[in-house]
N, C-alpha and C. Protein backbone atom coordinates (compact mmCIF):
# COMPACT_ATOMS: atom_id res chain seq x y z
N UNK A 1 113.76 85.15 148.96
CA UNK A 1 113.07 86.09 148.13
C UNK A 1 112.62 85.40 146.84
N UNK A 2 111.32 85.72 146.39
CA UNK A 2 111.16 84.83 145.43
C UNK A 2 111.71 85.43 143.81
N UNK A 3 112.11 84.77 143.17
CA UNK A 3 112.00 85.07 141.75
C UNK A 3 110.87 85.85 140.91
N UNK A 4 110.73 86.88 140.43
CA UNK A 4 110.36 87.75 139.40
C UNK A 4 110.39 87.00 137.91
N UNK A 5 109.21 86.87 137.42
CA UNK A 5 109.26 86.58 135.73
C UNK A 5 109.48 88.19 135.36
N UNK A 6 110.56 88.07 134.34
CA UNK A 6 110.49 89.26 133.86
C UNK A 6 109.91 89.19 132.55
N UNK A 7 108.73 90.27 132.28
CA UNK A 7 107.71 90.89 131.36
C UNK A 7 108.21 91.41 130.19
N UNK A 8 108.05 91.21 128.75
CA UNK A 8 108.56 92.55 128.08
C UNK A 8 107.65 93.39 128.49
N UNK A 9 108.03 94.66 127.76
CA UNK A 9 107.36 96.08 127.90
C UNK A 9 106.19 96.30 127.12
N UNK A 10 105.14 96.61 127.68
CA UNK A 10 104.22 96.85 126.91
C UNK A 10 103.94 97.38 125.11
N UNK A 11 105.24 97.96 125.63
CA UNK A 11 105.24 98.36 123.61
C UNK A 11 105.85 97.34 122.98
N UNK A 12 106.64 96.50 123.46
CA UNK A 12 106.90 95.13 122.75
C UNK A 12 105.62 94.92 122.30
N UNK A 13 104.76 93.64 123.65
CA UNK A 13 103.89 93.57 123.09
C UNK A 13 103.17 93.92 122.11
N UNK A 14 102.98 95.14 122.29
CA UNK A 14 101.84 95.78 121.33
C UNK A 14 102.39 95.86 119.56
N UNK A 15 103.51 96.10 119.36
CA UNK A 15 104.27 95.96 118.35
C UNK A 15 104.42 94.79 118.06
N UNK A 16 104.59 93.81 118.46
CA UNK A 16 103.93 92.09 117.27
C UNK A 16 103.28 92.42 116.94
N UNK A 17 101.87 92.71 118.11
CA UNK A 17 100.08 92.41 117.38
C UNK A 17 100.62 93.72 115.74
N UNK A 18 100.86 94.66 116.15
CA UNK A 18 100.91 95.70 114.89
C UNK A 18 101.60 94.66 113.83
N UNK A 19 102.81 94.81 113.81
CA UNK A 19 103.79 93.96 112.92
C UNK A 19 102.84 92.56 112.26
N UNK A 20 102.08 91.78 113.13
CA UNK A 20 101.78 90.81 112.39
C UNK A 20 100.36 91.05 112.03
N UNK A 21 99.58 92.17 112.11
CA UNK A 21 98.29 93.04 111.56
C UNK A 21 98.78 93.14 110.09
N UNK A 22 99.53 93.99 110.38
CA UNK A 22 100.96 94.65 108.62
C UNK A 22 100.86 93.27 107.87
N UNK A 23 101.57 92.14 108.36
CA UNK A 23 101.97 90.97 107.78
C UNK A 23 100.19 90.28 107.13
N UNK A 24 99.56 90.24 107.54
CA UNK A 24 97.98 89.77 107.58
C UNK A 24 97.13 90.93 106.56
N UNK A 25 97.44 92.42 106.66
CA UNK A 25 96.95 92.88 105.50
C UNK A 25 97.50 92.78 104.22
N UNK A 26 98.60 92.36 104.15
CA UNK A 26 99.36 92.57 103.04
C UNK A 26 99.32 91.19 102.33
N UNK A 27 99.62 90.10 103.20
CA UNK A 27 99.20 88.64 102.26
C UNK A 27 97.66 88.69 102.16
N UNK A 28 96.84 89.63 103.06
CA UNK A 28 95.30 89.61 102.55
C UNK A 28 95.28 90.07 101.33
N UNK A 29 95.64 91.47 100.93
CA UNK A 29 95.72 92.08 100.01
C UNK A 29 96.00 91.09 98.82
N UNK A 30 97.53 90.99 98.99
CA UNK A 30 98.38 90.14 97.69
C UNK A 30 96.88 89.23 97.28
N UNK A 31 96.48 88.09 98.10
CA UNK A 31 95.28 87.25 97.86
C UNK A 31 93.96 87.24 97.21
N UNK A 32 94.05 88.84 97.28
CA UNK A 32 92.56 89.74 96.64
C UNK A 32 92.84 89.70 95.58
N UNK A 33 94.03 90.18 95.18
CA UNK A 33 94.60 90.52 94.30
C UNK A 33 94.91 88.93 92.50
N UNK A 34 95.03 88.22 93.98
CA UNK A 34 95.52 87.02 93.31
C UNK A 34 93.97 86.09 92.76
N UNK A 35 93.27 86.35 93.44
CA UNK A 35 91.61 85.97 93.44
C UNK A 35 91.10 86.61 92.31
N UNK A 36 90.80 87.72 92.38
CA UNK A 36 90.24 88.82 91.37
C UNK A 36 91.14 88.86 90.18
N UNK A 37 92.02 88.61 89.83
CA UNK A 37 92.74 88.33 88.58
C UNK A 37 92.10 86.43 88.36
N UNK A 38 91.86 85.69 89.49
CA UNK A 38 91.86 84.28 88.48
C UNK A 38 89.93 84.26 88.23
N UNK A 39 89.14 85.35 88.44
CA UNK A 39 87.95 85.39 88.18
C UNK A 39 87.92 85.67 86.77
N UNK A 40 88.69 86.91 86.84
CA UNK A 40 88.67 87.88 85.45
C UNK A 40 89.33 86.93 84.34
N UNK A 41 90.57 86.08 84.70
CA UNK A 41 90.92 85.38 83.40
C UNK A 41 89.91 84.70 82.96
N UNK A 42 89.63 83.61 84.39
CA UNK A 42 89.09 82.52 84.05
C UNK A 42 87.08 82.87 83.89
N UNK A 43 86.94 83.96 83.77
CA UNK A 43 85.58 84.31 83.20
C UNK A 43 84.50 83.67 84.21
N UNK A 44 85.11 83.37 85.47
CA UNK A 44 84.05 83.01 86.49
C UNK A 44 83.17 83.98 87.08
N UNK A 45 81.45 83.00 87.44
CA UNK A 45 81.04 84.56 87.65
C UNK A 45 81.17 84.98 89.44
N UNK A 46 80.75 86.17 89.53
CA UNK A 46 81.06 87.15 89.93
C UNK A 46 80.20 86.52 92.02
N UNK A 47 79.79 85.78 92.01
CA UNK A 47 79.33 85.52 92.89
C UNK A 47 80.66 84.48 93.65
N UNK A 48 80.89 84.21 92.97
CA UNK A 48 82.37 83.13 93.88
C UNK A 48 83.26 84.47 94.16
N UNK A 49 83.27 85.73 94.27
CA UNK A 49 83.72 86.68 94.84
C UNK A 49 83.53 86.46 96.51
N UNK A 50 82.58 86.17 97.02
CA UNK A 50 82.50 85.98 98.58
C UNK A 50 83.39 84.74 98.97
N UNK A 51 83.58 83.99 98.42
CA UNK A 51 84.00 82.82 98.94
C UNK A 51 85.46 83.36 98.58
N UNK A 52 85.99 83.31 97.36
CA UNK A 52 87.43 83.98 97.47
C UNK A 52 87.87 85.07 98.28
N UNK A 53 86.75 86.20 98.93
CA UNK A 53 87.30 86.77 99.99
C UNK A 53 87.16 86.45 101.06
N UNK A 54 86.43 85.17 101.46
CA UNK A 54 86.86 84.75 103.02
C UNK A 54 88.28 83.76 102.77
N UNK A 55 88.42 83.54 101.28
CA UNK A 55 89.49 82.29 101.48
C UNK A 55 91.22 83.68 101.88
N UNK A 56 90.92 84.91 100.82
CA UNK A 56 91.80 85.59 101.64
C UNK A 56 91.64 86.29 103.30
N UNK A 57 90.54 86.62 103.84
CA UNK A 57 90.84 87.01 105.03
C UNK A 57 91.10 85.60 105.63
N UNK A 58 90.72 84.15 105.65
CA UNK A 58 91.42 83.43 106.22
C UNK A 58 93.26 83.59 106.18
N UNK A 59 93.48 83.43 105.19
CA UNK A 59 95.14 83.71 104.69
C UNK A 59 95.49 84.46 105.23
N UNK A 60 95.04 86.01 105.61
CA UNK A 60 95.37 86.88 106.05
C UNK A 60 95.36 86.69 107.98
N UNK A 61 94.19 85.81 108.35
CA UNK A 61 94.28 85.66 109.76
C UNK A 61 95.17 84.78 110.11
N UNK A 62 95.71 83.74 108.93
CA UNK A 62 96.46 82.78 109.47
C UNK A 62 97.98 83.27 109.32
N UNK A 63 98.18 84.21 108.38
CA UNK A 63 100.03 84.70 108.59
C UNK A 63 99.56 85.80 109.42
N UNK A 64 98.91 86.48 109.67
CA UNK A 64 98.82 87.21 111.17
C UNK A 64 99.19 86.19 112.22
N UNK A 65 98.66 85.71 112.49
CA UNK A 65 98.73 84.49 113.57
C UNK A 65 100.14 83.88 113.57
N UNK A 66 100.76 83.43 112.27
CA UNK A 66 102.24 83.06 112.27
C UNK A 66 103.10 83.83 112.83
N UNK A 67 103.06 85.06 111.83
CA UNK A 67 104.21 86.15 112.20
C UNK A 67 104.09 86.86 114.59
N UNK A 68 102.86 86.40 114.97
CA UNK A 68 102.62 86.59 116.25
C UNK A 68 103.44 85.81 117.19
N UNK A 69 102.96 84.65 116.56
CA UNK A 69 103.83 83.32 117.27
C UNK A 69 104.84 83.29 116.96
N UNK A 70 105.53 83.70 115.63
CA UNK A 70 107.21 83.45 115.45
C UNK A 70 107.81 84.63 115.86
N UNK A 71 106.79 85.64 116.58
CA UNK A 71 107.76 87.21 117.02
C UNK A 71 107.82 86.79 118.61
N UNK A 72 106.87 86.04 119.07
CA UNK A 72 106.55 85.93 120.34
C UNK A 72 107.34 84.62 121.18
N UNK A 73 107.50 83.70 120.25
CA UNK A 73 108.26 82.31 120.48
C UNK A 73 107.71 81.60 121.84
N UNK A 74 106.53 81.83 122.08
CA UNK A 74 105.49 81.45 123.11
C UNK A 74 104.35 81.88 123.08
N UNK A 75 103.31 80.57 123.42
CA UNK A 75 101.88 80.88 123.97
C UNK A 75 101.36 81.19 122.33
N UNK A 76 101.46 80.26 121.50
CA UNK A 76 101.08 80.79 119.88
C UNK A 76 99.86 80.80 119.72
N UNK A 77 99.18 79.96 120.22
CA UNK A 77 97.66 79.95 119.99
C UNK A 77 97.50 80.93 120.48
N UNK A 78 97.33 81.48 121.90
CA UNK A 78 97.00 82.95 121.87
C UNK A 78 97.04 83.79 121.15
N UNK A 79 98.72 84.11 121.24
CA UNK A 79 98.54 84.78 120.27
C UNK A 79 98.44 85.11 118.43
N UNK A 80 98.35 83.96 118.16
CA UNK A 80 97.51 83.73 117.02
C UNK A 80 95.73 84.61 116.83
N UNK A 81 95.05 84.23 118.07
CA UNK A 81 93.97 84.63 118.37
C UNK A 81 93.90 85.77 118.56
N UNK A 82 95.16 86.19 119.06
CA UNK A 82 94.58 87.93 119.34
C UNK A 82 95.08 88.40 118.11
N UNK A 83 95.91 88.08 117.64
CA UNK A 83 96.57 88.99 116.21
C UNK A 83 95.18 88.56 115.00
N UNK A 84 94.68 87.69 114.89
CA UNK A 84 93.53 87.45 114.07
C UNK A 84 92.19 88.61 114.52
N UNK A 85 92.14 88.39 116.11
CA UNK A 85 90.67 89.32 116.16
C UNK A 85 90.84 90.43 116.13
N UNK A 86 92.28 91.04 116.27
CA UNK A 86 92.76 92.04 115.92
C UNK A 86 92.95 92.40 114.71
N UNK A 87 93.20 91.79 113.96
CA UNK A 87 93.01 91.67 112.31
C UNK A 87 91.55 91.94 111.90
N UNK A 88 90.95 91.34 112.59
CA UNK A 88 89.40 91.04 112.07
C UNK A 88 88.40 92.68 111.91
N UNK A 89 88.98 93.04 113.28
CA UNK A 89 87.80 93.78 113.83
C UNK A 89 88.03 95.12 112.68
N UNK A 90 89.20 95.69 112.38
CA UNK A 90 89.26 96.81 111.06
C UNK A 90 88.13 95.98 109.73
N UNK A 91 88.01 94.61 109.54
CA UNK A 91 87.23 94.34 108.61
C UNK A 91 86.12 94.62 108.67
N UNK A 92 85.79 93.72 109.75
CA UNK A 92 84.10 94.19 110.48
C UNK A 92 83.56 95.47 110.27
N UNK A 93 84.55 96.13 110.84
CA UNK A 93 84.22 97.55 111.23
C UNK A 93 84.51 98.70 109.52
N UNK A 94 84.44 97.88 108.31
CA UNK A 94 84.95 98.75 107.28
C UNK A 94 83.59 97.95 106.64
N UNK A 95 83.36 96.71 106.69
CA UNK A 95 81.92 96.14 106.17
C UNK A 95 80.76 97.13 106.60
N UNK A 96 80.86 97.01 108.05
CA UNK A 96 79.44 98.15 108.21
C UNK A 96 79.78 99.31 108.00
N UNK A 97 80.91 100.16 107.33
CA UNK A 97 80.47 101.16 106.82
C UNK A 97 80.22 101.27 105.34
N UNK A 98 80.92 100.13 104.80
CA UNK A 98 80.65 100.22 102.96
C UNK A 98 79.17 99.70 103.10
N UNK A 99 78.17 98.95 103.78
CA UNK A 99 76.94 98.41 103.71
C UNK A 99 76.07 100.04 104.51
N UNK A 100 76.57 100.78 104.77
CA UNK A 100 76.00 102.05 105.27
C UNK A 100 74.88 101.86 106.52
N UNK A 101 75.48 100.82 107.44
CA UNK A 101 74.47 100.41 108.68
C UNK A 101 72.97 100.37 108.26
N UNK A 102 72.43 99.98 107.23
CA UNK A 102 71.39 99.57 106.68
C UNK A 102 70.99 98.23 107.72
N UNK A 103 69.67 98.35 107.72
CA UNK A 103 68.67 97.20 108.40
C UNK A 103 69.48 95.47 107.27
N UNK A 104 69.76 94.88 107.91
CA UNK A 104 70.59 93.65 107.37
C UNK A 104 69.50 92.65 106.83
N UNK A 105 69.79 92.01 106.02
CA UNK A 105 69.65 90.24 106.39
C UNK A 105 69.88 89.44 107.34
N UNK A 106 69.40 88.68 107.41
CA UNK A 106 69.67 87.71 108.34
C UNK A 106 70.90 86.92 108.34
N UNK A 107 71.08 86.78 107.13
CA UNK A 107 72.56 86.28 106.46
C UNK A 107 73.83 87.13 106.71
N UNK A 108 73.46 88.36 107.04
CA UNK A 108 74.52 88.68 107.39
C UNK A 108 75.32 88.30 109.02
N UNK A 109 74.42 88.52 110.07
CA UNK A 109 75.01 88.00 111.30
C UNK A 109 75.91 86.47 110.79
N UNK A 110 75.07 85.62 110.25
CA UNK A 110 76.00 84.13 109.90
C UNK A 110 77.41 84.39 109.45
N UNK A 111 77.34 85.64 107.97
CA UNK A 111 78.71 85.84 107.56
C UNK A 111 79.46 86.32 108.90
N UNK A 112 79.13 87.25 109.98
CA UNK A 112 79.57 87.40 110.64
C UNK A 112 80.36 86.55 111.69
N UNK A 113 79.79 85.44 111.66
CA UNK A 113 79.55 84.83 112.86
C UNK A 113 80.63 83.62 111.77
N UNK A 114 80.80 83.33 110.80
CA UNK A 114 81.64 82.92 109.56
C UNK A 114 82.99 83.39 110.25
N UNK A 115 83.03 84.93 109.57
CA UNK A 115 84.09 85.57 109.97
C UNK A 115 84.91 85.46 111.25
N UNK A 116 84.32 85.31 112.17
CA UNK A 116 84.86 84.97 113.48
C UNK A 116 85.39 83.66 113.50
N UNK A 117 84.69 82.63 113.22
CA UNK A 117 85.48 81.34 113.20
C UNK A 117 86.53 81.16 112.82
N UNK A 118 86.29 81.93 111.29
CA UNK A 118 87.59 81.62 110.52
C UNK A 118 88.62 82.17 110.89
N UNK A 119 88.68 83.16 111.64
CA UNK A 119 89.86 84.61 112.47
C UNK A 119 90.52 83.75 113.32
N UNK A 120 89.50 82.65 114.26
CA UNK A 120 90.32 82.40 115.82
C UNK A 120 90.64 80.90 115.13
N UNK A 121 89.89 80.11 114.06
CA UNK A 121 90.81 78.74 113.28
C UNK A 121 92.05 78.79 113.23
N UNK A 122 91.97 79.87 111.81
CA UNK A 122 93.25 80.22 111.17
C UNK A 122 93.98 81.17 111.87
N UNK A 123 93.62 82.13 113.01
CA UNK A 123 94.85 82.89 113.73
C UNK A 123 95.35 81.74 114.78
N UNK A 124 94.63 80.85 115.37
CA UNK A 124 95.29 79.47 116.67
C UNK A 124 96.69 78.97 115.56
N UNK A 125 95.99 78.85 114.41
CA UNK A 125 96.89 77.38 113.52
C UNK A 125 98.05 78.01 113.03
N UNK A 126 98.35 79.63 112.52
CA UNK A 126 99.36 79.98 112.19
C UNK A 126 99.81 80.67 113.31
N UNK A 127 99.35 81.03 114.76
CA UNK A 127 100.32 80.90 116.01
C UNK A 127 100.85 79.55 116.18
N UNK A 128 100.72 78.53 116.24
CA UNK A 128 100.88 77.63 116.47
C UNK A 128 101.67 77.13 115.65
N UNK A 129 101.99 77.23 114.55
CA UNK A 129 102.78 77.03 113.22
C UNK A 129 103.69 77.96 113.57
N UNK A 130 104.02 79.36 113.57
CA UNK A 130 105.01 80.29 114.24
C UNK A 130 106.05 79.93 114.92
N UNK A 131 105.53 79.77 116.05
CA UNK A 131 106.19 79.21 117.44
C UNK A 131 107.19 77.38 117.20
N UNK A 132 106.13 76.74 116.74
CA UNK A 132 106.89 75.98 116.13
C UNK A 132 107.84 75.81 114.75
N UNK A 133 108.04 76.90 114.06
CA UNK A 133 108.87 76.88 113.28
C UNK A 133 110.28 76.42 113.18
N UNK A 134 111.06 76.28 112.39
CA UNK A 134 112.46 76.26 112.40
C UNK A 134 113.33 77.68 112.09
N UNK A 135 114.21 78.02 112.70
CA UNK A 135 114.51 79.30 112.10
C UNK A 135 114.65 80.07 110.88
N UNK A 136 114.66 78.93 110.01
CA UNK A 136 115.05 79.38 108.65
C UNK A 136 113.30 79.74 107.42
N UNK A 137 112.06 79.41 108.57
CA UNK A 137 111.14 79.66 108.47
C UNK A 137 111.19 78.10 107.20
């Protein structure tokens, strides 16, 4: 008779991707937070705002991606990737409604297409960082 891999349960699963979503908005957040205070001290203008918020949704896709791989203790790049595009897609999907589905730029598909890279980079590298951790993180 052959051997059975045994599966967790689907709500396992699904509870990382949540848990390390949580973990990914919240160092996103903290990062906004931490960005937008060093504009305001440091009197920078207001256009290095885009670039400091992809440098936090990167941050945010890449401890998504950690906390996936260190809940999962296998297969980190995956799931790095899915906890990032899973991360991603509430952004996406909160951009086109603060831009009010208005006829775009052209520039915007690129940011888009930005955004995605940076989700499956930085969600592979902090699965992958996860999984390989030491316990004491």
């Amino acid at each position: 008779m052959a051997a059975r891999k045994s599966r967790p349960p689907s709500g396992r699963r699904l509870r990382v991707y949540i848990a390390s979503v949580a973990a990914g908005i919240i160092a996103a957040g903290l990062a906004l937070v931490l960005s937008s205070l060093l504009v305001f001290v440091l009197k920078l203008p207001v256009s290095y705002s885009g670039f400091f918020a992809l440098i936090s949704f990167g941050l945010g896709c890449l401890v998504a991606g950690f906390t996936a791989g260190a809940m999962k203790r296998q297969g980190g790049m995956s799931a790095g990737v899915k906890a990032a595009l899973l991360f991603m897609t509430p952004v996406v999907l909160v951009g086109f409604v603060l831009q009010g589905f208005v006829e775009s730029a052209p520039t915007d598909e690129f940011m888009i297409l930005n955004r995605v890279i940076v989700a499956v980079m930085c969600g592979a590298i902090g699965g992958v960082l996860g999984v390989n951790r030491n316990n004491g993180f």
